[in-house]
Every structure is written in C-alpha cells, then in structure tokens.
PDB file of N, CA and C in Angstrom:
ATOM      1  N   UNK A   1     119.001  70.790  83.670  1.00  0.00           N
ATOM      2  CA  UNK A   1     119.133  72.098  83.072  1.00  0.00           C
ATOM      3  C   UNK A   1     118.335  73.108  83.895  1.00  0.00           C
ATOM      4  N   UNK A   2     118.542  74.274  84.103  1.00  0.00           N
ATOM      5  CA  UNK A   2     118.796  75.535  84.990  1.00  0.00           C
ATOM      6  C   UNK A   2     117.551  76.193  84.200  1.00  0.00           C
ATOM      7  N   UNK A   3     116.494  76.553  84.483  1.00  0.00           N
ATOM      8  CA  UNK A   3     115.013  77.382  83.893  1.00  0.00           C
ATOM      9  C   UNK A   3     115.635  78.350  84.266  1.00  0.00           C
ATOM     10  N   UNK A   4     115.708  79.479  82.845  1.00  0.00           N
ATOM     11  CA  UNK A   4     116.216  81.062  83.292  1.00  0.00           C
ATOM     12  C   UNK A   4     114.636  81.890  83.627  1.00  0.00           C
ATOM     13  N   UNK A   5     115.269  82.618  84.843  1.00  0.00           N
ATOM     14  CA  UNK A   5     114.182  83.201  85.040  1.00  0.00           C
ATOM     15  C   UNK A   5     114.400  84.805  84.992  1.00  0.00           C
ATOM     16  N   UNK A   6     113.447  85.512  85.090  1.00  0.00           N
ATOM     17  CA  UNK A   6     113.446  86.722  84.572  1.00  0.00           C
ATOM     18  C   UNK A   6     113.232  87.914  85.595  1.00  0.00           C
ATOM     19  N   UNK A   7     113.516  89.123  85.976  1.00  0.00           N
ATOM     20  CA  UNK A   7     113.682  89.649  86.852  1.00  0.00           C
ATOM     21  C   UNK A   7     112.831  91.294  86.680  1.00  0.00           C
ATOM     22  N   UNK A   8     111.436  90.703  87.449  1.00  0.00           N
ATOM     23  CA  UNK A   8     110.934  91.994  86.883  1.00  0.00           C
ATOM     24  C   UNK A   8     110.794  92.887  88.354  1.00  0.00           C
ATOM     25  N   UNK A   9     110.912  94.603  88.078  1.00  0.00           N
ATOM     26  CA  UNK A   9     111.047  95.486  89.226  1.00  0.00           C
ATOM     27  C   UNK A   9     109.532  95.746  89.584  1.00  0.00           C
ATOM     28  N   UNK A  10     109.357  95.746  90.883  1.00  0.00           N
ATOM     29  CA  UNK A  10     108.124  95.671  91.931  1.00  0.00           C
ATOM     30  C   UNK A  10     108.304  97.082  92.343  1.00  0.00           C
ATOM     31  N   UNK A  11     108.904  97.157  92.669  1.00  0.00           N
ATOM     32  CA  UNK A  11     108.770  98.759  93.991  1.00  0.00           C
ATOM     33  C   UNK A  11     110.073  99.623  94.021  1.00  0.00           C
ATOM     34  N   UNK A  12     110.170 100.082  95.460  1.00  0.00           N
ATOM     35  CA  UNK A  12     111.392 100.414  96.114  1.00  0.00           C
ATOM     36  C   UNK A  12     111.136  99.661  97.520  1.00  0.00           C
ATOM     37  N   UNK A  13     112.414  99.489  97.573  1.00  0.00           N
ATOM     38  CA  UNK A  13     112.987  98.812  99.311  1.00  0.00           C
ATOM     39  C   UNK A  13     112.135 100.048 100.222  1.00  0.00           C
ATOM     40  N   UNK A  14     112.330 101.142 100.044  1.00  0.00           N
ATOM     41  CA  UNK A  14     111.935 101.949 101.067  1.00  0.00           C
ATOM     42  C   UNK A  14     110.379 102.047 100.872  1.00  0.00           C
ATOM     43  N   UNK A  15     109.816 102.238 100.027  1.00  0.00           N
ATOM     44  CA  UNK A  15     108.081 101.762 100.107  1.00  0.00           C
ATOM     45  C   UNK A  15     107.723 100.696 100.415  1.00  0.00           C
ATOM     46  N   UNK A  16     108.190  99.670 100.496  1.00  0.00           N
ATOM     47  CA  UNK A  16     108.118  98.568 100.541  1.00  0.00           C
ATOM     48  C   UNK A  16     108.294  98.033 102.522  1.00  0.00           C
ATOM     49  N   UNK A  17     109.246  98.773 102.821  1.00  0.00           N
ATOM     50  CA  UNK A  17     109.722  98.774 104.615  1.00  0.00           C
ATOM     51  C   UNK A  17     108.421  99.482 105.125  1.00  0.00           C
ATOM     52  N   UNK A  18     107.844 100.754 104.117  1.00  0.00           N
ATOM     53  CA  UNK A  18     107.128 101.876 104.872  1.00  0.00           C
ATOM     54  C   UNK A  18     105.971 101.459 105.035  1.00  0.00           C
ATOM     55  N   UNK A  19     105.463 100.730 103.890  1.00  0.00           N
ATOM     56  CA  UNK A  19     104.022  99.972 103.738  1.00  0.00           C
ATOM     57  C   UNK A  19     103.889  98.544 104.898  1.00  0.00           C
ATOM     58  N   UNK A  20     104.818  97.455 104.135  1.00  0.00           N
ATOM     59  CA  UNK A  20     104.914  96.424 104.748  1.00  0.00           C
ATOM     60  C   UNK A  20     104.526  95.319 103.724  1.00  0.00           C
ATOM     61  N   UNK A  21     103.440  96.078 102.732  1.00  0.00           N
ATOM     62  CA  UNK A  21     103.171  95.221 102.009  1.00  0.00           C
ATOM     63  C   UNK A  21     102.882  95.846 100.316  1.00  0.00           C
ATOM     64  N   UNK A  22     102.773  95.141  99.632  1.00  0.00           N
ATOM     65  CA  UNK A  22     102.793  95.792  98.261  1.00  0.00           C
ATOM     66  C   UNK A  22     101.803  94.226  97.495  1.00  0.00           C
ATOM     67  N   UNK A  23     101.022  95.066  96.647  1.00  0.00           N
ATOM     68  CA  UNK A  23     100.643  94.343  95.683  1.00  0.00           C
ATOM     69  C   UNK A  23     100.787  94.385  94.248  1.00  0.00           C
ATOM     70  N   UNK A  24     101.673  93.529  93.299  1.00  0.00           N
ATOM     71  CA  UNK A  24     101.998  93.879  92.554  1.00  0.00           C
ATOM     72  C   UNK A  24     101.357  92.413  91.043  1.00  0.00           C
ATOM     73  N   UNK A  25     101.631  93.563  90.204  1.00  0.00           N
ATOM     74  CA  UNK A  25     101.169  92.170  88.851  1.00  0.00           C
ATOM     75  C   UNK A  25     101.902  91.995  88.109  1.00  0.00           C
ATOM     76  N   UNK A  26     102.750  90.830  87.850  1.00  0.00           N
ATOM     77  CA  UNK A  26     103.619  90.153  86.975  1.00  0.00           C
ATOM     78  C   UNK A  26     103.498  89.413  86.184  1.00  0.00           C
ATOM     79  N   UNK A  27     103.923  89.388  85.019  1.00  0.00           N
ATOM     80  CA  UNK A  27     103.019  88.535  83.912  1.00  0.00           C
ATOM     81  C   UNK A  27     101.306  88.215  84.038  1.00  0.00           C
ATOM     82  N   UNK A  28     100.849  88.624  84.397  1.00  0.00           N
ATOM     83  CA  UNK A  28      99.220  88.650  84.510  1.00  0.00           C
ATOM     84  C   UNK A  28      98.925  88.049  86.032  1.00  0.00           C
ATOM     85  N   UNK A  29     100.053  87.793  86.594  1.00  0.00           N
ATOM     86  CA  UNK A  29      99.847  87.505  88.654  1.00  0.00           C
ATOM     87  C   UNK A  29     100.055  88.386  89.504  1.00  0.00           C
ATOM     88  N   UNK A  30      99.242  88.166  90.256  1.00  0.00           N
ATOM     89  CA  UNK A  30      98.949  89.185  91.582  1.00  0.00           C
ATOM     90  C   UNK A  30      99.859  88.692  92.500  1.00  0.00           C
ATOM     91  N   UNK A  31     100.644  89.271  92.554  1.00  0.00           N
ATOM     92  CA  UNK A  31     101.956  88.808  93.480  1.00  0.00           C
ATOM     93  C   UNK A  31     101.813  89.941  95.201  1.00  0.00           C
ATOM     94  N   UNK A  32     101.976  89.142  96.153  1.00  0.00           N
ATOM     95  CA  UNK A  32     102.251  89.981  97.183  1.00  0.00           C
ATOM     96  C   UNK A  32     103.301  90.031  97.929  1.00  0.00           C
ATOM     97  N   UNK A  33     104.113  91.590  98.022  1.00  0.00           N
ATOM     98  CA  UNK A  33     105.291  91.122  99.029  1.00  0.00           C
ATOM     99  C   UNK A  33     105.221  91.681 100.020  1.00  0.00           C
ATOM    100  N   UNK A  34     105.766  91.243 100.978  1.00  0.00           N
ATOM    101  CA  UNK A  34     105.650  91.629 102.618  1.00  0.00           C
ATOM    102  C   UNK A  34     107.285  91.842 102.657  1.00  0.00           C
ATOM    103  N   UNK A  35     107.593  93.072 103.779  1.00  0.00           N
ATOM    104  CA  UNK A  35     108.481  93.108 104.287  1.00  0.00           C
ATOM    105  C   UNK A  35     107.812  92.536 105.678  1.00  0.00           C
ATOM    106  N   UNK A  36     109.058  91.778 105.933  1.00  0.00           N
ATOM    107  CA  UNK A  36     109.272  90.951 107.309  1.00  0.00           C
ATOM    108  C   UNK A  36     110.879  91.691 108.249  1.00  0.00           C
ATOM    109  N   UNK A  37     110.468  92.717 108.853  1.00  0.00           N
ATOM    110  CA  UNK A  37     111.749  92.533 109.641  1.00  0.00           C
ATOM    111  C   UNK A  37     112.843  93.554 108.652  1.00  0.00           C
ATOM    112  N   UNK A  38     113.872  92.927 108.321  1.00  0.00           N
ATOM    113  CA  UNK A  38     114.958  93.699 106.937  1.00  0.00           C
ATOM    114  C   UNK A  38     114.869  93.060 106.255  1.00  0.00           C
ATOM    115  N   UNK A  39     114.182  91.634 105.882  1.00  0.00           N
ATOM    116  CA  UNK A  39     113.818  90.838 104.597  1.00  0.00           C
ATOM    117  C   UNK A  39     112.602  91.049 103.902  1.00  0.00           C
ATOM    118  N   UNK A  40     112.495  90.460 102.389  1.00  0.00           N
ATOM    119  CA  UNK A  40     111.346  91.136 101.736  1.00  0.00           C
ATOM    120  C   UNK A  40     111.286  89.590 101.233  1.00  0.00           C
ATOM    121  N   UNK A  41     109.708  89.053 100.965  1.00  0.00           N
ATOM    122  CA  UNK A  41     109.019  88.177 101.034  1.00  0.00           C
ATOM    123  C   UNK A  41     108.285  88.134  99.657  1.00  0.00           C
ATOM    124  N   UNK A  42     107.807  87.241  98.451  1.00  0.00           N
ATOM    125  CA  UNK A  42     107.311  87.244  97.249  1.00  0.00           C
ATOM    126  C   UNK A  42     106.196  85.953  97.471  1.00  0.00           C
ATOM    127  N   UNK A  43     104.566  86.168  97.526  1.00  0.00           N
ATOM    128  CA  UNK A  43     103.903  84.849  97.716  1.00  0.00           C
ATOM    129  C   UNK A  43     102.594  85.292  96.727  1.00  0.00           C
ATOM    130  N   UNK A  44     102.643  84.567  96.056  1.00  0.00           N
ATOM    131  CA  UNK A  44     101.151  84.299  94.796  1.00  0.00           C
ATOM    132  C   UNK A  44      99.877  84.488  95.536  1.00  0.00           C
ATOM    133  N   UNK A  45      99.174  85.952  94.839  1.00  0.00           N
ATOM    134  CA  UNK A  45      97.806  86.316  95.709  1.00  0.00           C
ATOM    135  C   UNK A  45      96.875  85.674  95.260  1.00  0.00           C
ATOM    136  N   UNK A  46      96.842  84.453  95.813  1.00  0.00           N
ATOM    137  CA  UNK A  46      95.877  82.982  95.485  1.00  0.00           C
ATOM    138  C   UNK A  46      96.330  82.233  96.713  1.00  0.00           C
ATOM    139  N   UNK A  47      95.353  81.929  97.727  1.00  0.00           N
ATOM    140  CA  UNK A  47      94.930  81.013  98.419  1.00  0.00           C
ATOM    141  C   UNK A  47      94.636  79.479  97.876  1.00  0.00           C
ATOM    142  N   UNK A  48      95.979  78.552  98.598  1.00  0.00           N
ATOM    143  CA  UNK A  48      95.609  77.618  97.925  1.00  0.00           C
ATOM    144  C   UNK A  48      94.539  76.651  98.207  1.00  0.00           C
ATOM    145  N   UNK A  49      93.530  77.483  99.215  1.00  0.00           N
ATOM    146  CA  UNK A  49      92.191  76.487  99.656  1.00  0.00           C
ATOM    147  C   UNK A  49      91.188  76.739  98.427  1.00  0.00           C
ATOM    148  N   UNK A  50      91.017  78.227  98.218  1.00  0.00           N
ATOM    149  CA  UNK A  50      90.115  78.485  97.767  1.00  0.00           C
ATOM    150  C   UNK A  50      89.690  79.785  96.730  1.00  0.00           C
ATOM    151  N   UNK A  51      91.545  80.161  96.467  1.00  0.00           N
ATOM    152  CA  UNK A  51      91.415  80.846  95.522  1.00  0.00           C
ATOM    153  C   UNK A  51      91.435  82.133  95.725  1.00  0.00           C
ATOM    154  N   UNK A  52      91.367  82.927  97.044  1.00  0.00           N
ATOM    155  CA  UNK A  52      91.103  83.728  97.630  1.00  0.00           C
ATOM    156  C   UNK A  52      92.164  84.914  97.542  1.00  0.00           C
ATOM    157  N   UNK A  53      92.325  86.007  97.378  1.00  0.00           N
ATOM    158  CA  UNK A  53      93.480  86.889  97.335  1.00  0.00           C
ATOM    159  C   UNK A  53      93.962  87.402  98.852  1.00  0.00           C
ATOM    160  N   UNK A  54      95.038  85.509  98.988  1.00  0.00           N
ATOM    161  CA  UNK A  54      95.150  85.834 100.391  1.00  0.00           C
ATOM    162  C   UNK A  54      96.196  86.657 100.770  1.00  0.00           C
ATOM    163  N   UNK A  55      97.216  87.390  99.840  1.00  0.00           N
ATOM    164  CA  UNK A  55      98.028  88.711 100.245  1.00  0.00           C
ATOM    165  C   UNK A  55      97.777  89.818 100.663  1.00  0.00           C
ATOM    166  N   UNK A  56      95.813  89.918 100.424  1.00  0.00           N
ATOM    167  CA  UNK A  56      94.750  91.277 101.164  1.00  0.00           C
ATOM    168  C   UNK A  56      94.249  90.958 102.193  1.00  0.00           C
ATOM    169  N   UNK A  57      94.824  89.649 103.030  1.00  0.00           N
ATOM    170  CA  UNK A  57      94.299  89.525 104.590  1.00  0.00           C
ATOM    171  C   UNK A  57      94.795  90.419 105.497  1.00  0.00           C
ATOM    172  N   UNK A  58      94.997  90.116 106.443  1.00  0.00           N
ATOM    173  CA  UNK A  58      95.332  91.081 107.817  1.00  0.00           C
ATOM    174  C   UNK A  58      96.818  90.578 108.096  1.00  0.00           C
ATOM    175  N   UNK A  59      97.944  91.087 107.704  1.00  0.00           N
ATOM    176  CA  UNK A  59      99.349  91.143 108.505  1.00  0.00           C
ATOM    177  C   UNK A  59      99.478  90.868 110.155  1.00  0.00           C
ATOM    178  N   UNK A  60      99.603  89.464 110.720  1.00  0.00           N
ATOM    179  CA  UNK A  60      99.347  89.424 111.879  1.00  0.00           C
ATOM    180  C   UNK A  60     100.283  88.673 112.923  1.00  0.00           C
ATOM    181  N   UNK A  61      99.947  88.379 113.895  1.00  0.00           N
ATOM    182  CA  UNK A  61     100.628  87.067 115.036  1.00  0.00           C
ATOM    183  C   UNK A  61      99.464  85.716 114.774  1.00  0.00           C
ATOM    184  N   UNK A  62      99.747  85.196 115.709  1.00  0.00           N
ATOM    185  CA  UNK A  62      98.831  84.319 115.705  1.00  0.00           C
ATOM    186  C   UNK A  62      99.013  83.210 117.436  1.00  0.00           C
ATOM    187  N   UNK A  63      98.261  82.297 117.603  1.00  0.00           N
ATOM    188  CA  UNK A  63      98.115  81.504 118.755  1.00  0.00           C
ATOM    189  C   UNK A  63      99.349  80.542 118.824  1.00  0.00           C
ATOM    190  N   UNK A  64     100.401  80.892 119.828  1.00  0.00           N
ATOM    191  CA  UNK A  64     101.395  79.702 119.646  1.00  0.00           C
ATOM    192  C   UNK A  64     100.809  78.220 120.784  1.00  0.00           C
ATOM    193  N   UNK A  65     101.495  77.357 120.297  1.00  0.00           N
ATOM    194  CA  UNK A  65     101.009  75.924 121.196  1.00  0.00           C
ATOM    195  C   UNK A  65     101.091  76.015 122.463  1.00  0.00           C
ATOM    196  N   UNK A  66     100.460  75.903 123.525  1.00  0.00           N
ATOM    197  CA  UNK A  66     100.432  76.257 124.881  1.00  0.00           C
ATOM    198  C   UNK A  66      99.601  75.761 125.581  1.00  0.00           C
ATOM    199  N   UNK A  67      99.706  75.529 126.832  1.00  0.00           N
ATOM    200  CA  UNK A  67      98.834  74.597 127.663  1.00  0.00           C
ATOM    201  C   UNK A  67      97.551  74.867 127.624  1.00  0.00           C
ATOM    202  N   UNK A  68      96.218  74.154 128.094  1.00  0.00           N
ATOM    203  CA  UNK A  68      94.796  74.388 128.021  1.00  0.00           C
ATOM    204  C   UNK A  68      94.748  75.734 129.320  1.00  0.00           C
ATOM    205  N   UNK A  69      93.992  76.450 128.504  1.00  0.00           N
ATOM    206  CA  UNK A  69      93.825  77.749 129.056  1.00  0.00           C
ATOM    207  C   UNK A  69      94.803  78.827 129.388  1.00  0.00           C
ATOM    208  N   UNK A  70      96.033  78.252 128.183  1.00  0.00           N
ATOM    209  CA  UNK A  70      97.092  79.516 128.578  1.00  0.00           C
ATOM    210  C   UNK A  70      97.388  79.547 126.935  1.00  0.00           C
ATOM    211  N   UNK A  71      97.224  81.215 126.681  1.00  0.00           N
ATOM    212  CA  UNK A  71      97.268  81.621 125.860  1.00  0.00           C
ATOM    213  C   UNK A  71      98.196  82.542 125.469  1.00  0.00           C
ATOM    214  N   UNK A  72      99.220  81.916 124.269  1.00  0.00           N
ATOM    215  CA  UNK A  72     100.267  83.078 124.038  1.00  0.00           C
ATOM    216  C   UNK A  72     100.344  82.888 122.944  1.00  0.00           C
ATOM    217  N   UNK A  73     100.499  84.318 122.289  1.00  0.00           N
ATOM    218  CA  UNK A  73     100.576  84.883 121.092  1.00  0.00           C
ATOM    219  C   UNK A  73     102.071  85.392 120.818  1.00  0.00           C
ATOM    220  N   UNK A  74     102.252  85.143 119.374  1.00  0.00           N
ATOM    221  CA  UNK A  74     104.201  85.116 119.090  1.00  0.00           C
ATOM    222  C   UNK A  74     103.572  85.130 117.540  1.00  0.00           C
ATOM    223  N   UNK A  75     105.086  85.393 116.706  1.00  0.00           N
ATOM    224  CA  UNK A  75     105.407  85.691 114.982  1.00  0.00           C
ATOM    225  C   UNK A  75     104.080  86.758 114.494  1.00  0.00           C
ATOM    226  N   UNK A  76     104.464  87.554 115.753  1.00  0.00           N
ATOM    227  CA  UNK A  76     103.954  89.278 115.106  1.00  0.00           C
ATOM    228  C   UNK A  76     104.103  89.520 114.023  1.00  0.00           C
ATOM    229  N   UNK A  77     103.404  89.676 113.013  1.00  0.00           N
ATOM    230  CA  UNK A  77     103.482  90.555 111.718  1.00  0.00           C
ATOM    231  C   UNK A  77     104.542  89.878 110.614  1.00  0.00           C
ATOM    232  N   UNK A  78     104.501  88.225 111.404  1.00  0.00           N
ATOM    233  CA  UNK A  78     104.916  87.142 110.151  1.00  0.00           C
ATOM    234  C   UNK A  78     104.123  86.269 109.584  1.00  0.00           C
ATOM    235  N   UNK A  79     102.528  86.641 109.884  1.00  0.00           N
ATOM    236  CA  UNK A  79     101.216  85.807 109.805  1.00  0.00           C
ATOM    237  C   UNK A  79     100.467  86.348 108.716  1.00  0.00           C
ATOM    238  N   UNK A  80     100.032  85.937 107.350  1.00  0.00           N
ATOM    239  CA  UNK A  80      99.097  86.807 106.776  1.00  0.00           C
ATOM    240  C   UNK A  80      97.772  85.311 106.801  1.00  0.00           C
ATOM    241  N   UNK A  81      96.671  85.922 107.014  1.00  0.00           N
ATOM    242  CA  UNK A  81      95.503  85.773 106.789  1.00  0.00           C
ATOM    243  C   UNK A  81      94.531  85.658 105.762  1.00  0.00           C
ATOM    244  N   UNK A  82      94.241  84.334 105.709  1.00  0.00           N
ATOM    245  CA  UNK A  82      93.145  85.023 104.124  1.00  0.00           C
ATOM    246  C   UNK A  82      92.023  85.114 104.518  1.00  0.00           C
ATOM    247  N   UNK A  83      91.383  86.142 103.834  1.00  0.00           N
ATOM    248  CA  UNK A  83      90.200  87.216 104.201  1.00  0.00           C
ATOM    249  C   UNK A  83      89.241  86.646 104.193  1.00  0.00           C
ATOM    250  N   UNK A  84      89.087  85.414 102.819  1.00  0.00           N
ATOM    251  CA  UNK A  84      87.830  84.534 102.971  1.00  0.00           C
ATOM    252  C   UNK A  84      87.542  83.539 104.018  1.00  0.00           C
ATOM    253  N   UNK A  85      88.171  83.008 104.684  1.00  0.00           N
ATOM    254  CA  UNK A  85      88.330  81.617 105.389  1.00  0.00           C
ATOM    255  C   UNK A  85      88.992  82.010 106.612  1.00  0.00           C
ATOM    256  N   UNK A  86      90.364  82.636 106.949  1.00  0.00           N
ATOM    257  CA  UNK A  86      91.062  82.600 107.736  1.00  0.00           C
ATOM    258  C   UNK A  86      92.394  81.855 108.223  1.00  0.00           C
ATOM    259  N   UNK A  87      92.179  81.334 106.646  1.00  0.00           N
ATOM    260  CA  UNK A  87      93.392  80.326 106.859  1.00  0.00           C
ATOM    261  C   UNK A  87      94.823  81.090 107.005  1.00  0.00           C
ATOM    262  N   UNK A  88      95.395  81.120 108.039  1.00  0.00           N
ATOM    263  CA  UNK A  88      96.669  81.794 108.459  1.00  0.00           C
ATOM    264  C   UNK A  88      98.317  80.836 107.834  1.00  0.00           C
ATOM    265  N   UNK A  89      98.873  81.559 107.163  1.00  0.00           N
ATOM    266  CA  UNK A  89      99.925  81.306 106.600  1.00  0.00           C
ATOM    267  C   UNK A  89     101.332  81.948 106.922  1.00  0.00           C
ATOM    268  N   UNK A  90     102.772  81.442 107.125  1.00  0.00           N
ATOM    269  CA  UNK A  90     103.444  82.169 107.566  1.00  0.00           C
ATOM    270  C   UNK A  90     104.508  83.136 106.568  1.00  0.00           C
ATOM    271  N   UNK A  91     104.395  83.990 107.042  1.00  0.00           N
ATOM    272  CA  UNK A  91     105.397  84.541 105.562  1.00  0.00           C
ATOM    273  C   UNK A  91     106.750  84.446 105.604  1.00  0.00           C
ATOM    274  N   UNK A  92     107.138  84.209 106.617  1.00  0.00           N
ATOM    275  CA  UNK A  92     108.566  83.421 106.134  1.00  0.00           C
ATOM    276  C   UNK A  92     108.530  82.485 105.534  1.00  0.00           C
ATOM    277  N   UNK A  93     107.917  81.213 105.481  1.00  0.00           N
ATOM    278  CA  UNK A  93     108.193  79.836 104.840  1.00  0.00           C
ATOM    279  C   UNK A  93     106.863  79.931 103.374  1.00  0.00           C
ATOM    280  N   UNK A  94     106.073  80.550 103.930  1.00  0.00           N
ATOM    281  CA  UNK A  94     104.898  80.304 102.891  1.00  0.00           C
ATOM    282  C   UNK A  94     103.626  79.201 103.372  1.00  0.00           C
ATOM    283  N   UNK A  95     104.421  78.320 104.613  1.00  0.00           N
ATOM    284  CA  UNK A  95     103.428  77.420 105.055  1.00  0.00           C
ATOM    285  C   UNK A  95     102.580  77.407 105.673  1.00  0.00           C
ATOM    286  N   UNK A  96     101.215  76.449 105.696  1.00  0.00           N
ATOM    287  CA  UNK A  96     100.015  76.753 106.078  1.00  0.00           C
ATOM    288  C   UNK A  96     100.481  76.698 107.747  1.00  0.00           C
ATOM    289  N   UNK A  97      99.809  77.445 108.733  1.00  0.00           N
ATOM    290  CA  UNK A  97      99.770  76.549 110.189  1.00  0.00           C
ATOM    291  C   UNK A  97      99.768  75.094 110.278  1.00  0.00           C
ATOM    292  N   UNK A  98      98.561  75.070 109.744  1.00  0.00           N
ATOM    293  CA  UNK A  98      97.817  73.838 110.740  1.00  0.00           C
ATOM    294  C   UNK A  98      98.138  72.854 109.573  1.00  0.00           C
ATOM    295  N   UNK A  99      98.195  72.663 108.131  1.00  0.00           N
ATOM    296  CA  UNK A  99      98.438  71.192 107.279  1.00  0.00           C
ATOM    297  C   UNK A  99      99.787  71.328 106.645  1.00  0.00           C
ATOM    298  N   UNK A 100     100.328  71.054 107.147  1.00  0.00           N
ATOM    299  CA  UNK A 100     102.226  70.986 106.312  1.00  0.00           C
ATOM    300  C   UNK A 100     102.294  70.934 105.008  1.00  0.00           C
ATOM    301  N   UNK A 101     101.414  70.218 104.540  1.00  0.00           N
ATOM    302  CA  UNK A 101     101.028  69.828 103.167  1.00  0.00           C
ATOM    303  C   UNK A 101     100.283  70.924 102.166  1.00  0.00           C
ATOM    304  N   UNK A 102     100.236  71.998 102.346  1.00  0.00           N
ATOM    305  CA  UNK A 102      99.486  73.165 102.488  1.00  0.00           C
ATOM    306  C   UNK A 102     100.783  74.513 102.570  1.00  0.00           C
ATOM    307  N   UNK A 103     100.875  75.328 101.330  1.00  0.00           N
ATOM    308  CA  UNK A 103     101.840  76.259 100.720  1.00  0.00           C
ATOM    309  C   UNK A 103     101.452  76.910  99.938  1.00  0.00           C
ATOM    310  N   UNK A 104     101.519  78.413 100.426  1.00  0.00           N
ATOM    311  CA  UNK A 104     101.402  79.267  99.314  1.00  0.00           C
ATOM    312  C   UNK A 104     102.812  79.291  98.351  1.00  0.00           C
ATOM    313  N   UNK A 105     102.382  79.825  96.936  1.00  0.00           N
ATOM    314  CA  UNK A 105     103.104  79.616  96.057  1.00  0.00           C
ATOM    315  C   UNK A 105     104.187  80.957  96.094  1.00  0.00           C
ATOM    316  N   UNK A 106     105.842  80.773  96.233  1.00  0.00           N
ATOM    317  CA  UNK A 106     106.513  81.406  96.298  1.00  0.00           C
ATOM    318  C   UNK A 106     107.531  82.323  95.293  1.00  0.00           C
ATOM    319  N   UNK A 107     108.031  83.380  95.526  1.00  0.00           N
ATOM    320  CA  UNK A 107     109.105  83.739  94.703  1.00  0.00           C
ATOM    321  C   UNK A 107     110.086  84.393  95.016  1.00  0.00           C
ATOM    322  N   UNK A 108     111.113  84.041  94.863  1.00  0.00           N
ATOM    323  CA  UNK A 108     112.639  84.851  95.439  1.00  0.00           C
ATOM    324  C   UNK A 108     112.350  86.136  94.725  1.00  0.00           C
ATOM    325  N   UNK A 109     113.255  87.112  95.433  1.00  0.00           N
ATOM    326  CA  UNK A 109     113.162  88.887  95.836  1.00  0.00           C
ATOM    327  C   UNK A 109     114.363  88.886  96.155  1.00  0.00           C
ATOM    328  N   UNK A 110     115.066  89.858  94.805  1.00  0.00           N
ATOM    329  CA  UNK A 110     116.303  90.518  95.304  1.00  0.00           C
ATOM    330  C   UNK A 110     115.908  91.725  95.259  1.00  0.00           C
ATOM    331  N   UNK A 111     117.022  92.260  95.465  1.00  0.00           N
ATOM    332  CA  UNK A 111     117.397  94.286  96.186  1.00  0.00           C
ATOM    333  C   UNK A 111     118.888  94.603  95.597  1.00  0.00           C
ATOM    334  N   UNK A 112     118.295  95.432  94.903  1.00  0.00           N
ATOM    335  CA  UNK A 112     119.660  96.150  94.049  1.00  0.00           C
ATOM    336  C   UNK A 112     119.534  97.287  94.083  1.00  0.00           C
ATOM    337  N   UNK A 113     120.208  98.432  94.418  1.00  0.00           N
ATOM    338  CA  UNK A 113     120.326  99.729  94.504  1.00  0.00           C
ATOM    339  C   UNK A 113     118.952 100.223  94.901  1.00  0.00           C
ATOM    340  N   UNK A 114     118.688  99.941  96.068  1.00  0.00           N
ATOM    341  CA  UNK A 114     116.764 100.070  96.153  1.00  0.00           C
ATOM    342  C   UNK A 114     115.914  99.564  95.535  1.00  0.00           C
ATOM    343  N   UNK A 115     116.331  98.666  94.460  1.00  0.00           N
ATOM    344  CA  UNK A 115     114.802  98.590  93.943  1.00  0.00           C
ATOM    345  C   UNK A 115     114.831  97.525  94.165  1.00  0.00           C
ATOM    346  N   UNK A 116     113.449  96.792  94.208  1.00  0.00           N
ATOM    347  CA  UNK A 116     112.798  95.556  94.855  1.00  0.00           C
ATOM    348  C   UNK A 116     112.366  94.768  93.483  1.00  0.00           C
ATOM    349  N   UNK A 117     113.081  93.830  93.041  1.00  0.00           N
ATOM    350  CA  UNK A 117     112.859  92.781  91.738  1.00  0.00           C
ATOM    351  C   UNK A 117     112.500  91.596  92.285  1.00  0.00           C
ATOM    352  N   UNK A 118     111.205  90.558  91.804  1.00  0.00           N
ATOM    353  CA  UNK A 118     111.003  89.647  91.619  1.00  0.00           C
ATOM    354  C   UNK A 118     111.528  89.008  90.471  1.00  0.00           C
ATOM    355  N   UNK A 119     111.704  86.892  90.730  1.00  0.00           N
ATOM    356  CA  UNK A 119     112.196  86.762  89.594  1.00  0.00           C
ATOM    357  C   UNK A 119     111.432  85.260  89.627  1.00  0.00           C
ATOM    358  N   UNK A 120     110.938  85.454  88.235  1.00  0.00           N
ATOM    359  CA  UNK A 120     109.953  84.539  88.136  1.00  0.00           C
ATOM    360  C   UNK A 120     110.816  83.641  86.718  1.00  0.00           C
TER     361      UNK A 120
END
C-alpha cells in the first residue's frame, strides 16, 4: 500500500534559481532546497553525523580522484558542506563522498505554475 503524501508550497521557482538555496520548515523540519542547474533539490537540515544544519554549509565543488599531486576540482555548486565537521555531501544523490553508507535524508520537489512544493 502507497503512503499518501502531502504537498506543501516552499517558494517560487524563480527565488529559488535566484538564491540557489532556500530554507524552509515543514511540519516542524528544516528542510533545504538547492537549485542545481534547472533542477530543484529537497534534503533534511540535519547532518547525519552529527546533527548539524548541514543545508547552512557552503554550496560548493569539491576534490575529484586524481593522481598524487594532481589536483582537480569538478561538481561545482553540486557539493553542500556541513559547517560543523565538513562533511561534504552531494546534492544530486544526497550521498556522503567518502562512506556510501552515509545519506542525507531526502524529498521529491515538484514545480507547478512557479511554485516550488515539497511532498512529504
């Protein structure tokens, strides 16, 4: 059986492109969404190391895998950061870098006539 879920309005698409990021509260959660690109992104502002409100880190790139002493940087401004620790997460998938096992908590985001709904 199918959990109905409920569709509450966050923003506008166009504040949302202009900012990049929005913090919003839904049923008593701090939800953060990122626009990525022309897609819009829904991830629970809770760090799952440590609790941390990791949707107020730094929007970033990060270090891709590369030989010893060659350094390249890639997924510009698909990286958020949590502020306490540094643990870097990707906002497309929600997943940690470095432990697979390791996910921020997600939520689908539709777009209807501009406005930006989460649905929890």
């Amino acid at each position: 059986m199918e959990k109905t879920r409920i569709r509450y309005e966050a923003g506008t698409a166009e504040e949302l492109s202009k900012s990049g990021r929005l913090i919003v509260t839904v049923k008593g959660m701090e939800i953060g969404l990122f626009a990525v690109g022309d897609r819009f992104y829904a991830w629970r502002n809770t760090c799952p190391h440590a609790g941390a409100p990791v949707c107020e880190g730094p929007v970033c790139g990060t270090r891709l895998p590369s030989l010893v002493y060659e350094y390249k940087y890639g997924k510009d401004r698909e990286i958020v950061r949590c502020p306490w620790h540094g643990w870097e997460f990707d906002l497309l998938t929600g997943q940690h870098l470095v432990d697979g096992k390791v996910k921020l908590r997600g939520y689908e985001v539709e777009v209807e006539d501009g406005r930006v709904y989460v649905l929890i």
